[in-house]
Structure formats: structure tokens, C-alpha cells
N, C-alpha and C. Protein backbone atom coordinates (compact mmCIF):
# COMPACT_ATOMS: atom_id res chain seq x y z
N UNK A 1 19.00 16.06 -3.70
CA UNK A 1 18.51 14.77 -3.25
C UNK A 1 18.92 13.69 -4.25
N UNK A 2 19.37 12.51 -3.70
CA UNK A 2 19.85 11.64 -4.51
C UNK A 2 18.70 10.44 -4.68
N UNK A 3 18.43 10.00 -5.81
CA UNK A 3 17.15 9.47 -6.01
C UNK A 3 17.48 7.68 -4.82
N UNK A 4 16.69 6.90 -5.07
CA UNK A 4 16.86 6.07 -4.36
C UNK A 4 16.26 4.80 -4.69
N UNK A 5 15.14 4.84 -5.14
CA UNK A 5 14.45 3.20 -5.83
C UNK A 5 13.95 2.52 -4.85
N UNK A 6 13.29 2.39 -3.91
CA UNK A 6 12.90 1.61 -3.39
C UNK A 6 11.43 1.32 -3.41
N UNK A 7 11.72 -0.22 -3.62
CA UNK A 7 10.15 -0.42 -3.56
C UNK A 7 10.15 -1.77 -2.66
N UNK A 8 8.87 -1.05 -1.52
CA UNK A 8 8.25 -2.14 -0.88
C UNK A 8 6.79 -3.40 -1.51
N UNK A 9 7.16 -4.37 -1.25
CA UNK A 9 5.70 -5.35 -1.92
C UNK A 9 5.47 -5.87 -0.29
N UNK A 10 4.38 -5.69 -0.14
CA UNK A 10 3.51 -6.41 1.40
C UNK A 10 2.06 -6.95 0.99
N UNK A 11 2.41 -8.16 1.04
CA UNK A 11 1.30 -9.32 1.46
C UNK A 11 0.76 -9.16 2.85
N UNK A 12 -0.85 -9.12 2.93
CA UNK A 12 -1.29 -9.28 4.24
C UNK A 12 -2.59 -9.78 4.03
N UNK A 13 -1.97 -10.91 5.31
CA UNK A 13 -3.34 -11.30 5.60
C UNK A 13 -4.45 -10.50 6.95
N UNK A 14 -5.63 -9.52 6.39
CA UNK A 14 -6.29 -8.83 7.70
C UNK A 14 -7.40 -9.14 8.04
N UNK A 15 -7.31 -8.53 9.30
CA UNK A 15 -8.63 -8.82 9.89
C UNK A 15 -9.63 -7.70 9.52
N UNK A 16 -9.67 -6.54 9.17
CA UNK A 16 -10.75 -5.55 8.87
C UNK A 16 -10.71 -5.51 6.99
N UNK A 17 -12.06 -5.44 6.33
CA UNK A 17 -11.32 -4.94 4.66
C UNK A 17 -12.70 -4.06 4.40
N UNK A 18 -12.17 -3.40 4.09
CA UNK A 18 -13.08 -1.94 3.51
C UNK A 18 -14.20 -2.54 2.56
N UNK A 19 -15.54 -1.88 2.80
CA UNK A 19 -16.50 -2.42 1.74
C UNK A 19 -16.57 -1.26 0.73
N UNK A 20 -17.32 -1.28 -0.27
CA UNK A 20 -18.01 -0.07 -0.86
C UNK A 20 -18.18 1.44 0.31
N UNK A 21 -18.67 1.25 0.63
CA UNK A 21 -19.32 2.60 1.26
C UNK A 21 -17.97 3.09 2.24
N UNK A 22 -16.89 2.62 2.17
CA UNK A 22 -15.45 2.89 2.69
C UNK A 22 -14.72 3.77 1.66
N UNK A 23 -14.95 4.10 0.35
CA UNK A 23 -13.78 4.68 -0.59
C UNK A 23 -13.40 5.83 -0.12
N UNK A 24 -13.81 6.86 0.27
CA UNK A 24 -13.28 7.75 1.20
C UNK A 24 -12.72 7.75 2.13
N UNK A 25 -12.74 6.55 3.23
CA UNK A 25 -12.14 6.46 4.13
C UNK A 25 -10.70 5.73 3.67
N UNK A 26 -10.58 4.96 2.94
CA UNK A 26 -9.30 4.11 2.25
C UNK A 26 -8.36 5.76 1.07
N UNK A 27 -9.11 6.22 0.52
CA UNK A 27 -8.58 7.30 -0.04
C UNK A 27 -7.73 8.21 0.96
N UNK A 28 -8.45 8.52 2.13
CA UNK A 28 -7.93 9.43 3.17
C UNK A 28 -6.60 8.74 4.04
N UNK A 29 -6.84 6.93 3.99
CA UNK A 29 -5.63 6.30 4.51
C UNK A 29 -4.51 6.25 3.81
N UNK A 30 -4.81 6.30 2.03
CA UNK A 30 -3.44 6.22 1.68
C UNK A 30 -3.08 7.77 0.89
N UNK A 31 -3.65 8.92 1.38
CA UNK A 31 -3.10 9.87 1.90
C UNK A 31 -2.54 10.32 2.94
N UNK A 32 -2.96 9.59 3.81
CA UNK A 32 -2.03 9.81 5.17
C UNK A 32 -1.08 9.13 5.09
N UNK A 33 -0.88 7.80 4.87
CA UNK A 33 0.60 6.77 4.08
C UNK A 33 1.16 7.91 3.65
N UNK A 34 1.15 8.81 2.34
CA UNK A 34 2.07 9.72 1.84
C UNK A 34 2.49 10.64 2.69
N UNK A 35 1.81 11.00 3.10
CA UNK A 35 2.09 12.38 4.47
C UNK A 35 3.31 11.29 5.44
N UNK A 36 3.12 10.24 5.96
CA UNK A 36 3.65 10.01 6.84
C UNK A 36 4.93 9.52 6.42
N UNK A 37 4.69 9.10 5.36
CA UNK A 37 6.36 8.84 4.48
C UNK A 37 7.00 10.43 3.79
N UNK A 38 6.53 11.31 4.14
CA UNK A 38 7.11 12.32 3.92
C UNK A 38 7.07 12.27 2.17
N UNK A 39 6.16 12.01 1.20
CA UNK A 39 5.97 11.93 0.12
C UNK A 39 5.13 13.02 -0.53
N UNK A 40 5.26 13.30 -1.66
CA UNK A 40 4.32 14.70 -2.56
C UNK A 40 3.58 14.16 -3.19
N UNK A 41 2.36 13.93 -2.80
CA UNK A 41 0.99 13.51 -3.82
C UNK A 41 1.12 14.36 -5.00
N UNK A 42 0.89 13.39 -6.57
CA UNK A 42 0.69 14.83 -7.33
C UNK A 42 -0.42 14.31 -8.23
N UNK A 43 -1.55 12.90 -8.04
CA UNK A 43 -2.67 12.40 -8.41
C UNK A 43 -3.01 11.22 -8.10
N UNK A 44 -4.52 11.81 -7.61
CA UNK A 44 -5.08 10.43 -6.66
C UNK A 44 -4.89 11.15 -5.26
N UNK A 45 -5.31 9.87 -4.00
CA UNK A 45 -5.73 8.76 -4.81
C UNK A 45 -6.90 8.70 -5.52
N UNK A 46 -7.13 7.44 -6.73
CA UNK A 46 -7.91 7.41 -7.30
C UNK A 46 -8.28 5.95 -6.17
N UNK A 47 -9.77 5.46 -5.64
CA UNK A 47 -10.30 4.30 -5.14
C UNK A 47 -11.50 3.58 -5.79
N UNK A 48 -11.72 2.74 -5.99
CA UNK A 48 -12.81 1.84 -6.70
C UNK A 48 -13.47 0.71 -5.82
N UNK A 49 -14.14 0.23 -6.08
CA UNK A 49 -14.50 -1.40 -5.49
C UNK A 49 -15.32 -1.83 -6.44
N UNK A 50 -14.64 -3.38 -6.93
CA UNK A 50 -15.35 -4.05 -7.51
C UNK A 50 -16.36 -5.70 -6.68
N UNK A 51 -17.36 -5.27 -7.65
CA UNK A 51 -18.30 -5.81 -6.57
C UNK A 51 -18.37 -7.71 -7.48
N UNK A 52 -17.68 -8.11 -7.86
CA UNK A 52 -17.80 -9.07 -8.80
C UNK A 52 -17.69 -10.99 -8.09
N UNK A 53 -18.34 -11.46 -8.61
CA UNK A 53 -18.50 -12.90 -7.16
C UNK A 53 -16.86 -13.19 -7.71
N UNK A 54 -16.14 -13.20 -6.36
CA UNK A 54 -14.80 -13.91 -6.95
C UNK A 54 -13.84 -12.91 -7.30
N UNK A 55 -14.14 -11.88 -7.10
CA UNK A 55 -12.71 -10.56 -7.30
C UNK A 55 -13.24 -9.68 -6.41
N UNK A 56 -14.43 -9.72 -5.57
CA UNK A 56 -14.41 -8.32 -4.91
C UNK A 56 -13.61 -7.35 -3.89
N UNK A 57 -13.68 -6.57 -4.06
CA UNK A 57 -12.89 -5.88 -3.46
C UNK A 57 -12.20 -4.58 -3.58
N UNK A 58 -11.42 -3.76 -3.09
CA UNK A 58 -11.00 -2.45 -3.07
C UNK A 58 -9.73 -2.05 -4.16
N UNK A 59 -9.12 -1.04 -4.53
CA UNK A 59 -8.04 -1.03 -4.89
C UNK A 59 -7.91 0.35 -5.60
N UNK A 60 -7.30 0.72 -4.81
CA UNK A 60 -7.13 2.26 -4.76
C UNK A 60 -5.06 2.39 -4.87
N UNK A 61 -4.74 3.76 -5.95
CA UNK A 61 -3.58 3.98 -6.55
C UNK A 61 -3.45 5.46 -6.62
N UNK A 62 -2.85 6.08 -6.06
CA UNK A 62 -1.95 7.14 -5.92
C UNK A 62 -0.54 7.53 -6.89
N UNK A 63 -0.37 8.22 -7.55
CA UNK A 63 0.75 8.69 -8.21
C UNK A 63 1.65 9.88 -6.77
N UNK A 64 2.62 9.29 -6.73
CA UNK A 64 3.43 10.47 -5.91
C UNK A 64 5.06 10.63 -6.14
N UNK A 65 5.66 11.59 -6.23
CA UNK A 65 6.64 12.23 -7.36
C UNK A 65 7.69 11.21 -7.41
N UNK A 66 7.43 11.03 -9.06
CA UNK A 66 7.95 10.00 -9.94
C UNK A 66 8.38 8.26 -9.16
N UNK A 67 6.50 7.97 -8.63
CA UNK A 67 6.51 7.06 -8.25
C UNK A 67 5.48 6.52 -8.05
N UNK A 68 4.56 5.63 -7.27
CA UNK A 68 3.86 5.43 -6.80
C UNK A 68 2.99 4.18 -5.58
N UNK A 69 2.01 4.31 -5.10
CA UNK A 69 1.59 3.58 -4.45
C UNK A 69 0.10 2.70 -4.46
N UNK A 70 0.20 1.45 -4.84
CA UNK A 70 -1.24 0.61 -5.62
C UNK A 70 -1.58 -0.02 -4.13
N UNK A 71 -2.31 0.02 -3.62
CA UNK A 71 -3.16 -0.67 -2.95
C UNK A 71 -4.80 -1.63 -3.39
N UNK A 72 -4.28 -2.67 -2.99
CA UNK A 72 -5.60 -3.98 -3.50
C UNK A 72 -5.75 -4.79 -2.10
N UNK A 73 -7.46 -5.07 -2.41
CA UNK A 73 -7.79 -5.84 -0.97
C UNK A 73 -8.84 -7.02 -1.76
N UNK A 74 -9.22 -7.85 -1.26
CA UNK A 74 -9.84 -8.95 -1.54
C UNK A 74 -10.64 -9.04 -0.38
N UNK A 75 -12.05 -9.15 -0.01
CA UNK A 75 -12.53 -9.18 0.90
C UNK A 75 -13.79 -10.44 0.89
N UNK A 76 -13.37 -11.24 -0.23
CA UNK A 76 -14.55 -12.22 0.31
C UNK A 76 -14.55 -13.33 1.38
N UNK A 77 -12.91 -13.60 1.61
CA UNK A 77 -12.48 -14.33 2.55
C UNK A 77 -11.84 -13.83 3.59
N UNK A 78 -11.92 -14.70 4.98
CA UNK A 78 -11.92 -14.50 6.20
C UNK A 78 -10.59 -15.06 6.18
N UNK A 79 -9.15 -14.33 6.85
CA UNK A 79 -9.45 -13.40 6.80
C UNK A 79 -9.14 -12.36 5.02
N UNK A 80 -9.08 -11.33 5.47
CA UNK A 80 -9.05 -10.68 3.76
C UNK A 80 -7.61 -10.77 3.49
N UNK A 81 -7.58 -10.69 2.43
CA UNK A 81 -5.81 -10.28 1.35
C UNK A 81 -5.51 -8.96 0.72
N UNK A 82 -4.44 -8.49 1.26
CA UNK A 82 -4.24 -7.03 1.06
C UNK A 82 -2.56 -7.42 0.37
N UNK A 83 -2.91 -6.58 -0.66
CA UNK A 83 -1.29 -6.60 -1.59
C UNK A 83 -0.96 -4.95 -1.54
N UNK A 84 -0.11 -4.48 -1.10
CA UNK A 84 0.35 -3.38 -1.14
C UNK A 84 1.61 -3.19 -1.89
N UNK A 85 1.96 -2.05 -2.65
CA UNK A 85 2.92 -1.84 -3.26
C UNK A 85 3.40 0.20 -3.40
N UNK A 86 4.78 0.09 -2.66
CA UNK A 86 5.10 0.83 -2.10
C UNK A 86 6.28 1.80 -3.33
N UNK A 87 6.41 2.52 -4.08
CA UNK A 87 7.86 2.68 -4.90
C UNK A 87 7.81 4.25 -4.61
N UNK A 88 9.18 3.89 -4.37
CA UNK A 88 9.75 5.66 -4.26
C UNK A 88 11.05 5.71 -4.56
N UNK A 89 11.58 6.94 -5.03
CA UNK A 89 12.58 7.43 -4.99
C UNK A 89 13.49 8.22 -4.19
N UNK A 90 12.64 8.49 -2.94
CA UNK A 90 13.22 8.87 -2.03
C UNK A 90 13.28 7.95 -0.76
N UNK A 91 13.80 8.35 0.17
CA UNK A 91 14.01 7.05 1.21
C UNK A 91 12.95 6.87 2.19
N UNK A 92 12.41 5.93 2.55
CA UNK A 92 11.20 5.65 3.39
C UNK A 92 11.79 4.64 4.37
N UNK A 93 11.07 4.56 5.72
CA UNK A 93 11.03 3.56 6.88
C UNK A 93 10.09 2.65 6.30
N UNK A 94 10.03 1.74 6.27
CA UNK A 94 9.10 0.43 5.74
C UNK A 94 8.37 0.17 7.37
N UNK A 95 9.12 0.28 8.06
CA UNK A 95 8.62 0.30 9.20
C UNK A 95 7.26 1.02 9.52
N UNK A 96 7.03 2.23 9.37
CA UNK A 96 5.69 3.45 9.13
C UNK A 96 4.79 2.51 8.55
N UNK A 97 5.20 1.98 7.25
CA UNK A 97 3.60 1.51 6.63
C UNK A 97 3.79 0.26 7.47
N UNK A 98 4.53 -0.46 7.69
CA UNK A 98 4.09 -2.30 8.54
C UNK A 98 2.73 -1.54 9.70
N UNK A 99 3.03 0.21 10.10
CA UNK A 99 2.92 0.22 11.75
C UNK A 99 1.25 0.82 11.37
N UNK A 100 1.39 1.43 9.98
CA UNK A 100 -0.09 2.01 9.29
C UNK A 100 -1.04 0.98 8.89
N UNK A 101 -0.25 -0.39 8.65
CA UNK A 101 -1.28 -1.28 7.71
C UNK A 101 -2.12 -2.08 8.60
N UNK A 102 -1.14 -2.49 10.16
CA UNK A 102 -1.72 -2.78 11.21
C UNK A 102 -2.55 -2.03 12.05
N UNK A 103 -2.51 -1.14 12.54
CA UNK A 103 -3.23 -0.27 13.10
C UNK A 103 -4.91 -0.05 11.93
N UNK A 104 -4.38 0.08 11.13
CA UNK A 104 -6.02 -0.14 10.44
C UNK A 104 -6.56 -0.81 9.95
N UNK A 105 -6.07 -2.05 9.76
CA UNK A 105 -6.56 -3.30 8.92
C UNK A 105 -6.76 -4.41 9.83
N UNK A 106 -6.14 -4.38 10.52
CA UNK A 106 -5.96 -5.03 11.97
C UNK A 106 -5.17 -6.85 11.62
N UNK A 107 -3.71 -6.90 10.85
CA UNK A 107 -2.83 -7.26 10.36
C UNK A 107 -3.11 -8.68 11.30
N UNK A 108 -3.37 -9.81 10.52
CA UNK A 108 -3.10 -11.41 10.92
C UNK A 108 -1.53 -11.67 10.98
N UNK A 109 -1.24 -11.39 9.27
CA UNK A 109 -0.51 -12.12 9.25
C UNK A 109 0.17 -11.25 8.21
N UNK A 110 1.97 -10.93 8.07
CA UNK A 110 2.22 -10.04 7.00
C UNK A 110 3.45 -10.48 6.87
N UNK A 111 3.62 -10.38 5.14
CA UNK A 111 4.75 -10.61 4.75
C UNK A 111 5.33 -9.75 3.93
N UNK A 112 6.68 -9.43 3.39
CA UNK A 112 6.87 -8.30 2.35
C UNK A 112 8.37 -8.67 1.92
N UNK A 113 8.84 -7.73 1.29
CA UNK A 113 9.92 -7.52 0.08
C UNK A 113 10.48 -6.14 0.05
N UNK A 114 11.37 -5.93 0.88
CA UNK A 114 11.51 -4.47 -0.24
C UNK A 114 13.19 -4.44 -0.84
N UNK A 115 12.48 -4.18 -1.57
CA UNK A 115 14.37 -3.95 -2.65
C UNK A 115 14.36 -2.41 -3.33
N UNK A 116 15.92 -2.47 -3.33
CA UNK A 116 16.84 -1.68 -4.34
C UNK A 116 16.66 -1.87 -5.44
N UNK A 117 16.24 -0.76 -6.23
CA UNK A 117 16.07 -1.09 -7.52
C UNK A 117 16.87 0.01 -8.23
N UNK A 118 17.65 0.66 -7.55
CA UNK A 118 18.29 1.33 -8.47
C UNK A 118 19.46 0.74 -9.68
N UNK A 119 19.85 0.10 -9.57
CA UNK A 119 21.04 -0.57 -10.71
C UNK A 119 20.55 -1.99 -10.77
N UNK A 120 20.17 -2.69 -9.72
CA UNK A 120 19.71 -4.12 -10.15
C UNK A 120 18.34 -4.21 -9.45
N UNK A 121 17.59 -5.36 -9.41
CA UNK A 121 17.11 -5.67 -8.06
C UNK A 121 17.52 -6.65 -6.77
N UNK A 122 17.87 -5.42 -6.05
CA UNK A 122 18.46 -5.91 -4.64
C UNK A 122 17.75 -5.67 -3.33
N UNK A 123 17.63 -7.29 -2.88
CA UNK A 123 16.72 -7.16 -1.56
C UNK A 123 17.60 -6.56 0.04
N UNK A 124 16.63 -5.71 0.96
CA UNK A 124 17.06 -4.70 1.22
C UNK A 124 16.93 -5.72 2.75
N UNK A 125 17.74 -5.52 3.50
CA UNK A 125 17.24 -6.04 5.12
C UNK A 125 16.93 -5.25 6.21
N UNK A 126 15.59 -5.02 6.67
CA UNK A 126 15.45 -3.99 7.53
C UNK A 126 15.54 -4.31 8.86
């Protein structure tokens, strides 16, 4: 297998955002993200929520082979802000997570990035 570098960054603006009493259910989503990108979990995810006036919110991080995946949500505003960050070394559809982040977050509005990072950073057109 020839390594590959890619990392996706996705901004979203959603309509659903996980509270506290969700960390299991957000843990189990971005285990299924790895499964569905055909990826090897090898720690995590680890999920948290901070409950703080002005930062609250989720943010749960996965290690998966020699890479990984950070997920952060902001949920005090309508609608919420979800920053996702996608890196692998093997090759992924960016497409899968646009089709995962909507289906459960219930996606306003989304924007993203993904580049080549193997020799420089180079943005990728899907």
C-alpha cells in the first residue's frame, strides 16, 4: 500500500448537536466514520463535553493507523458549529463522511478542504 496524506477539514453549520448525555452515541458515530472509510481504529475514540458558558460543547478524537480523526461541536448557537478533521494515509471518498455528517447532524450548511499532503500542501478537487 502506498501511503497517501490526505486530509479532509469540514466546517458545518448543523441542525442537531449532541449534549452531555450523547458521548456514547457520538463515540459509536465516529466509529462507524472509521468502519465506513475502511480505516483501523487503534485508540479511542476518546469523547468529552465541556460544559463552560461560551465553549460548550463536544469533541471527541480517535487515533487510526498513523493518523487520525478530531471531531468538535459548539452547541450554544442555533444553528451549531461542527469542525471536523479527517487525516489518513490511505485513500478515502470525502464523499462517505459529507453523506455521514448529514444524515446525523442534520447539515445546514457545509464547507471543507481536503488536500494532499504528501510532498506539499495540495488542494484536492472532488
Amino acid at each position: 500500500m502506498t501511503q497517501q496524506h490526505k486530509h479532509l477539514i469540514v466546517r458545518a453549520d448543523i441542525g442537531w448537536c449532541p449534549q452531555e448525555e450523547d458521548l456514547n452515541k457520538i463515540s459509536d458515530w465516529v466509529r462507524g466514520l472509521i468502519k465506513k472509510i475502511e480505516m483501523k481504529l487503534l485508540a479511542g475514540p476518546y469523547t468529552t463535553y465541556v460544559n463552560d458558558s461560551g465553549n460548550k460543547g463536544m469533541t471527541s478524537v480517535a487515533i487510526i493507523e498513523t493518523s487520525h480523526i478530531a471531531l468538535h461541536i459548539w452547541d450554544e448557537n442555533e444553528p451549531g458549529l461542527m469542525q471536523l478533521d479527517v487525516y489518513s494515509c490511505a485513500d478515502f471518498n470525502p464523499q462517505d463522511i459529507f453523506d455521514e455528517v448529514d444524515r446525523v447532524f442534520k447539515t445546514v450548511k457545509m464547507e471543507y478542504k481536503f488536500l494532499d499532503r504528501e510532498k506539499e500542501l495540495v488542494e484536492v478537487n472532488i
